[in-house]
Protein backbone atom coordinates (compact mmCIF):
# COMPACT_ATOMS: atom_id res chain seq x y z
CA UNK A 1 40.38 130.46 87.42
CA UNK A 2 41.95 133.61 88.55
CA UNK A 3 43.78 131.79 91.22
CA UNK A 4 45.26 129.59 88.52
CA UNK A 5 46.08 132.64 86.83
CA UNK A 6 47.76 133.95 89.67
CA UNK A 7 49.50 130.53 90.10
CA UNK A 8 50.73 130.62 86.48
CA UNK A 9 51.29 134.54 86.34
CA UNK A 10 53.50 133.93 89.56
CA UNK A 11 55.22 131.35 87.34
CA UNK A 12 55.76 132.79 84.75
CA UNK A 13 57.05 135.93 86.62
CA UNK A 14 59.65 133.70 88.54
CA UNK A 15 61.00 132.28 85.40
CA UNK A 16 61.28 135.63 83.85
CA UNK A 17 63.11 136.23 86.82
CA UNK A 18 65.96 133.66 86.45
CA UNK A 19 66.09 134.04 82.62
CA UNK A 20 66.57 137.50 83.35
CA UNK A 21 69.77 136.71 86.58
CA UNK A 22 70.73 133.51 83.92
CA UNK A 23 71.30 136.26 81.01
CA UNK A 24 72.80 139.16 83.69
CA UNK A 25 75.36 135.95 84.09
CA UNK A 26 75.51 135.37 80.54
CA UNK A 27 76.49 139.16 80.02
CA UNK A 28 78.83 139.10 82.26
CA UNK A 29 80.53 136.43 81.41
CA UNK A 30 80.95 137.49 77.88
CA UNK A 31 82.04 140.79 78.97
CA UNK A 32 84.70 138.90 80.50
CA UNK A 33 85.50 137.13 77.49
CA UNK A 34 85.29 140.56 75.62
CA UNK A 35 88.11 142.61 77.88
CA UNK A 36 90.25 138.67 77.88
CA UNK A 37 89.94 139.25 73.60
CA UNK A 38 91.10 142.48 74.08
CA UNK A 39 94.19 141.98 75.99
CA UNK A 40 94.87 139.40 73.85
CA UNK A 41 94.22 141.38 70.55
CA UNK A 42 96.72 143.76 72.23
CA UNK A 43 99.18 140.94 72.36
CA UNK A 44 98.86 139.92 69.16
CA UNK A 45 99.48 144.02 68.06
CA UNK A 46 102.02 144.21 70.31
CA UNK A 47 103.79 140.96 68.71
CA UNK A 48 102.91 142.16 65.83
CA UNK A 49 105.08 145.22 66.31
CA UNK A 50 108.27 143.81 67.86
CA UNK A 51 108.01 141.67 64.94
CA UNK A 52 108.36 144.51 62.45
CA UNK A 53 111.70 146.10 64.69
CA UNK A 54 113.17 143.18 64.41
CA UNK A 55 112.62 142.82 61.00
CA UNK A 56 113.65 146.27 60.39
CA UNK A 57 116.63 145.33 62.39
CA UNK A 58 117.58 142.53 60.24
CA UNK A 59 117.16 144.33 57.28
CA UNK A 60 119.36 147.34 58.74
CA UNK A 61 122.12 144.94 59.63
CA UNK A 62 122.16 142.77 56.32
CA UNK A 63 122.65 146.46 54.80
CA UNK A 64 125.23 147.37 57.30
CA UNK A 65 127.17 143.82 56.63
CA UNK A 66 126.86 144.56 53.11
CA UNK A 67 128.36 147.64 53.11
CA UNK A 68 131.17 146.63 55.51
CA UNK A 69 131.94 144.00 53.04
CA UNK A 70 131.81 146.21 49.96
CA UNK A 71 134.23 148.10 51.96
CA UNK A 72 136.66 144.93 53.03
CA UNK A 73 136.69 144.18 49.32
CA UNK A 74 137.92 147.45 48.48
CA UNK A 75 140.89 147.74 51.00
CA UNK A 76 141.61 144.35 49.99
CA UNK A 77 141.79 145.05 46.69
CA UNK A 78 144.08 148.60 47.44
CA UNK A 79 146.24 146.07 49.41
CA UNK A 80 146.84 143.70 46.34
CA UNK A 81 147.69 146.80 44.56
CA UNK A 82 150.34 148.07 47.45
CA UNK A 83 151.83 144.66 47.39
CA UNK A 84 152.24 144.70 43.44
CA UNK A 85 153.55 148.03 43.50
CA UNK A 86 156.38 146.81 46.39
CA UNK A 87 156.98 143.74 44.40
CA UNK A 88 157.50 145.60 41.69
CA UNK A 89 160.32 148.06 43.46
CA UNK A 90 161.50 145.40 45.46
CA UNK A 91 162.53 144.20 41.43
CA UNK A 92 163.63 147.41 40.75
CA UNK A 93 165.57 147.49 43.58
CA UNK A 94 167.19 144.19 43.13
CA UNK A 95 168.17 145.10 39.29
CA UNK A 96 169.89 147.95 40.12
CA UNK A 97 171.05 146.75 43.04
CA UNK A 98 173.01 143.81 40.60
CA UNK A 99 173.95 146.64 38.23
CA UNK A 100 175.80 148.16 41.09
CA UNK A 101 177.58 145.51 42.28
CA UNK A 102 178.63 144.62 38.46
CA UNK A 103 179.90 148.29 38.24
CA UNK A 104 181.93 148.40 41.78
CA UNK A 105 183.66 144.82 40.33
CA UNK A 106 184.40 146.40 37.34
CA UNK A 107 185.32 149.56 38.97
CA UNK A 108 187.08 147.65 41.56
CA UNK A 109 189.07 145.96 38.58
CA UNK A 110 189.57 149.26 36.76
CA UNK A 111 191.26 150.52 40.18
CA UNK A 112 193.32 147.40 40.39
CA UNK A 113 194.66 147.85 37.10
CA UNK A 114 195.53 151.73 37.53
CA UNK A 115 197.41 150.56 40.79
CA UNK A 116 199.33 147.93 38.99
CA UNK A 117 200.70 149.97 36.34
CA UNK A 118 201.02 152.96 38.88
């Protein structure tokens, strides 16, 4: 009996033995697994980040374009005005321009006149 005992006691210690080198594996390979999550964790944080810049960086230039174009509507609009205001003396100009030329033919008349009689 107590050679059986020995028998089953040296066994038993042998299995204990590779359950004990089978989970030392185990561990290891999950602490493996644990530092491959973790780099990849920092990936996704790291993504995660860039992700926000460029968002940020979006945002900033759909604000810049907008005020760029709240400022191209504005000169346009000035220009529309300068061109309304020129059209406008370019009339003025013209009108008197005509009045002037009536009054030299009249005044070139009047002249003709006084030299006939002089």
């Amino acid at each position: 009996q107590v050679k059986d005992l020995e028998a089953t006691s040296v066994e038993q210690v042998s299995k204990i033995e590779e359950l004990t080198s089978s989970l030392s594996e185990k561990e290891s390979e999950m602490s493996l697994q644990n530092e491959k999550i973790a780099v990849i964790a920092q990936q996704v944080k790291d993504l995660e980040a860039s992700v926000a810049e460029k968002e940020q960086a979006i945002c900033d230039h759909k604000e810049g374009a907008a005020k760029y174009e709240a400022e191209a509507q504005e000169r346009q609009g000035e220009l529309e005005a300068r061109v309304a205001t020129a059209g406008k003396a370019l009339e003025e100009e013209q009108s008197v321009s005509a009045k002037l030329s009536e009054q030299a033919t009249e005044l070139k008349q009047v002249c003709e006149e006084l030299e006939a009689k002089i």
